[in-house]
Structure formats: structure tokens, C-alpha cells
Protein backbone atom coordinates (compact mmCIF):
# COMPACT_ATOMS: atom_id res chain seq x y z
CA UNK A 1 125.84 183.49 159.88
CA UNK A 2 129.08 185.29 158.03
CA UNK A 3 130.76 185.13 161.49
CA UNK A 4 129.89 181.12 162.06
CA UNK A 5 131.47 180.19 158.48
CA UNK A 6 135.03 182.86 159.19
CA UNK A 7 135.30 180.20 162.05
CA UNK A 8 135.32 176.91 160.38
CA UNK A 9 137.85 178.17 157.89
CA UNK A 10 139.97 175.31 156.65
CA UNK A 11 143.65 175.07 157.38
CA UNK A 12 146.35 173.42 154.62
CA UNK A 13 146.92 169.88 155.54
CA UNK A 14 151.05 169.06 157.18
CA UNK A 15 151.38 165.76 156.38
CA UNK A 16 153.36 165.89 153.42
CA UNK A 17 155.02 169.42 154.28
CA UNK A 18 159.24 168.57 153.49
CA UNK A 19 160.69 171.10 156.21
CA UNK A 20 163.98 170.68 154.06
CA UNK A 21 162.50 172.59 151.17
CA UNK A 22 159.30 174.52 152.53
CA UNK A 23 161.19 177.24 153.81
CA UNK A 24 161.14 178.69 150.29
CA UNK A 25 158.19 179.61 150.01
CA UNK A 26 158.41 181.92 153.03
CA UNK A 27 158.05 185.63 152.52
CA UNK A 28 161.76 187.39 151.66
CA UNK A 29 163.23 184.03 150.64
CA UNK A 30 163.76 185.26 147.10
CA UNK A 31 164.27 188.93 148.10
CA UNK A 32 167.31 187.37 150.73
CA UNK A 33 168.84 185.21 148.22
CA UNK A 34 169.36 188.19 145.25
CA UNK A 35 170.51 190.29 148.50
CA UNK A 36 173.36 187.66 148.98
CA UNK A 37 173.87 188.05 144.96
CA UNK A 38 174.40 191.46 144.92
CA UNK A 39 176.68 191.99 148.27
CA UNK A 40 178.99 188.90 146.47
CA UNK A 41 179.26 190.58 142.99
CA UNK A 42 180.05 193.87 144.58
CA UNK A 43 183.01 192.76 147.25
CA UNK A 44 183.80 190.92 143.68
CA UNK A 45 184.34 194.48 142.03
CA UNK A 46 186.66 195.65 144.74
CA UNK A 47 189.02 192.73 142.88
CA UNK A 48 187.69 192.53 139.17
CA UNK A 49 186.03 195.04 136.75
CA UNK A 50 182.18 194.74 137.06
CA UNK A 51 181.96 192.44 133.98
CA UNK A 52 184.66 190.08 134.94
CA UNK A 53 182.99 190.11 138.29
CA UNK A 54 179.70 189.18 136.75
CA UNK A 55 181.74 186.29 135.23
CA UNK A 56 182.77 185.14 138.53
CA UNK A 57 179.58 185.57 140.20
CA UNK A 58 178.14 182.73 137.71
CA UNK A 59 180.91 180.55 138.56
CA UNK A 60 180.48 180.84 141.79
CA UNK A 61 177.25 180.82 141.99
CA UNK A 62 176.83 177.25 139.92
CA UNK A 63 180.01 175.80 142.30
CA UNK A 64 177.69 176.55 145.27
CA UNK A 65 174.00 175.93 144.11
CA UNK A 66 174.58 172.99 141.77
CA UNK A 67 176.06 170.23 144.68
CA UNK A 68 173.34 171.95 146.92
CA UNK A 69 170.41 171.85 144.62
CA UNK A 70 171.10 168.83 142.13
CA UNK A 71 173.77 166.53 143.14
CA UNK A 72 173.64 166.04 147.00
CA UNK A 73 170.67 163.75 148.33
CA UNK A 74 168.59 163.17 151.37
CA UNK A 75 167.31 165.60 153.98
CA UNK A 76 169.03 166.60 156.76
CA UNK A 77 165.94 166.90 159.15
CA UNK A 78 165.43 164.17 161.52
CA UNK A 79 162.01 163.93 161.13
CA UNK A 80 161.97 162.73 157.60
CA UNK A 81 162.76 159.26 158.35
CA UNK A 82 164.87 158.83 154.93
CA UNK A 83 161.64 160.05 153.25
CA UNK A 84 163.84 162.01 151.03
CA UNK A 85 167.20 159.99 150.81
CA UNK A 86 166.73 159.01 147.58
CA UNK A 87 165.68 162.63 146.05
CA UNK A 88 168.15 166.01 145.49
CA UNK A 89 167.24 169.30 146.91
CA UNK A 90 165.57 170.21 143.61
CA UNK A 91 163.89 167.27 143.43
CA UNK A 92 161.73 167.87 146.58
CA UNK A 93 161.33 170.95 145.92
CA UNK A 94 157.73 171.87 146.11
CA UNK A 95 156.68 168.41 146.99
CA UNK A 96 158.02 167.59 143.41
CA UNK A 97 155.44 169.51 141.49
CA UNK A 98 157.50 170.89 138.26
CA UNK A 99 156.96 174.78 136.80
CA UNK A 100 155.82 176.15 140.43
CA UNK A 101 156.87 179.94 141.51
CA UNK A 102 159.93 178.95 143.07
CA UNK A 103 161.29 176.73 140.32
CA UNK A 104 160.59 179.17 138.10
CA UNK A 105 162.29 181.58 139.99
CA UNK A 106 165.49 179.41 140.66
CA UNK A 107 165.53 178.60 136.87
CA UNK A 108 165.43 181.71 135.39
CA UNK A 109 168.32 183.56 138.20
CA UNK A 110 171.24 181.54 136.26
CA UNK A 111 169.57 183.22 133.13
CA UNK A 112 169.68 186.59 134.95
CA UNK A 113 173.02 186.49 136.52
CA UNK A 114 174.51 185.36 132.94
CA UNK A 115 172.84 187.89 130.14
CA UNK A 116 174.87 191.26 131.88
CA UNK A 117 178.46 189.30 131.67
CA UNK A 118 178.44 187.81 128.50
CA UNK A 119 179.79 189.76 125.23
CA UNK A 120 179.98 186.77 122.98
CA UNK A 121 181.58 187.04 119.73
CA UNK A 122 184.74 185.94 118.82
CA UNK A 123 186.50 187.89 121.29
CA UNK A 124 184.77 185.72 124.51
CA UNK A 125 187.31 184.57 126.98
CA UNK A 126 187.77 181.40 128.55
CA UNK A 127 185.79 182.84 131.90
CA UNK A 128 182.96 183.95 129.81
CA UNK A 129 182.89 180.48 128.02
CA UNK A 130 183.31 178.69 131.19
CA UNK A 131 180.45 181.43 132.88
CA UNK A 132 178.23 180.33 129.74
CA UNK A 133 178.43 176.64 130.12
CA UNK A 134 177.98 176.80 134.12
CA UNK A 135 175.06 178.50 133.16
CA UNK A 136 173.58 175.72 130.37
CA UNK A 137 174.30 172.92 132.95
CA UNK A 138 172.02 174.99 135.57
CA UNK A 139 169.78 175.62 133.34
CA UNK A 140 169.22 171.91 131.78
CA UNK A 141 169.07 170.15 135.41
CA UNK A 142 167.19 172.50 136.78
CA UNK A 143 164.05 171.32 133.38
CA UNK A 144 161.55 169.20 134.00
CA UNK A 145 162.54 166.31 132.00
CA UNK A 146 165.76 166.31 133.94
CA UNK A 147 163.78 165.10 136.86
CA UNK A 148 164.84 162.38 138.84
CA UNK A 149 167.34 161.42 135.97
CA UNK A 150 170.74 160.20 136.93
CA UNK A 151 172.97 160.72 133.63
CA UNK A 152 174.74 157.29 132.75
CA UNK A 153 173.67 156.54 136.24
CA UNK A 154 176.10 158.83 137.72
CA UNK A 155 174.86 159.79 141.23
CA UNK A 156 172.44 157.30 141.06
CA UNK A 157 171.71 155.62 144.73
């Protein structure tokens, strides 16, 4: 009888799967994306000491990911039907659902690229202030109460 149930298992419903966004949640994604990180802040230590380069890193890494994940719309896949025009990257996300693995993840990297390059004090620089506020604006769009709000309607549809 053990046999009869292992072949009735259920399988996850793909109705509401967003192929924009479920790729995620595939094995490596995370692994692949602090890969990228890494290579980046080390071709930027060939130029920059490693600190400086951490700097830089944040920068870049908020001029790439915040347009991607929190300011363009829509989906690019066909197959939506517009499903998704009216919703950012981070926004679907996870079907939406807020505090899930990968948000958490995504959330907390901004955190982790920041605390190595920052010396604070008096003595911060204009790149470490400027790495420090990249890193507050990731940080507050990426909360939940920040979701689906358009700040005095800017990028609103």
C-alpha cells in the first residue's frame, strides 16, 4: 500500500508561477549572484585599495539592482499578458509574499556588502557617505511597508 500512495504524490500547482521572478528560487541562484560580487570587487582592487573598492562595489551594486529590482515595471515574458505591468521586479517577487528566503536574502546583501567598507567617524569620505546612503535607500524599498508604494507618486503608472 506504501508503493500505491508514493504514486499519487501531489505536484505544486503552475498557475500563478511568474517565470520573471521564479527563477530565484532555483538552486545556485544566490551562490551565482555573490560569485558575480566577489569577481567585481576584486577586478575593482586591481584599480582601488580593497576598502575603496568595497565603496564602489555598493555603488555599483545599488546603480544596477535598484532600476532592476524597484523602479522598472512589467515583465518581459510574453506569456504574462501584462499580468505584471503594473508591479516592479521586487514586487512580484515571490508571488508578492513579504519576509520569504529570497527577500530576506536580497535585503540583507546591501547590509553585507556595506558593514566591511564603512569606517564612519568624522573622517568618512564623500564615497563612503554616498556608499552609506545607496545602502539606506536599498534597504528601505526593499521593507515591507514600502510595498507597492510610489513616493509622491513618482513612478506611479
Amino acid at each position: 500500500m506504501a508503493g500505491a500512495r508514493a504514486t499519487h504524490a501531489r505536484s505544486p500547482s503552475i498557475v500563478n508561477i511568474n517565470n520573471n521572478t521564479s527563477w530565484l528560487s532555483a538552486p545556485g541562484v544566490w551562490t551565482a549572484y555573490v560569485a558575480v560580487l566577489l569577481s567585481v570587487w576584486l577586478g575593482l582592487c586591481a584599480l582601488a585599495p580593497p576598502r575603496t573598492a568595497g565603496q564602489l562595489l555598493v555603488l555599483l551594486h545599488f546603480a544596477i539592482t535598484f532600476p532592476l529590482f524597484h523602479w522598472h515595471k512589467g515583465s518581459p515574458i510574453a506569456t504574462d499578458q501584462g499580468e505584471y505591468d503594473k508591479l516592479t521586479f521586487w514586487e512580484q517577487m515571490d508571488e508578492g509574499v513579504q519576509l520569504t528566503r529570497n527577500k530576506k536574502f536580497f535585503t540583507a546583501l546591501p547590509v553585507l556588502l556595506f558593514i566591511p567598507c564603512w569606517q564612519g567617524g568624522v573622517h568618512a569620505g564623500a564615497l563612503e557617505l554616498a556608499a552609506l546612503v545607496a545602502t539606506v535607500v536599498l534597504i528601505v524599498a526593499k521593507l515591507p511597508f514600502m510595498d507597492r508604494v510610489r513616493i509622491f507618486g513618482i513612478n506611479e503608472d
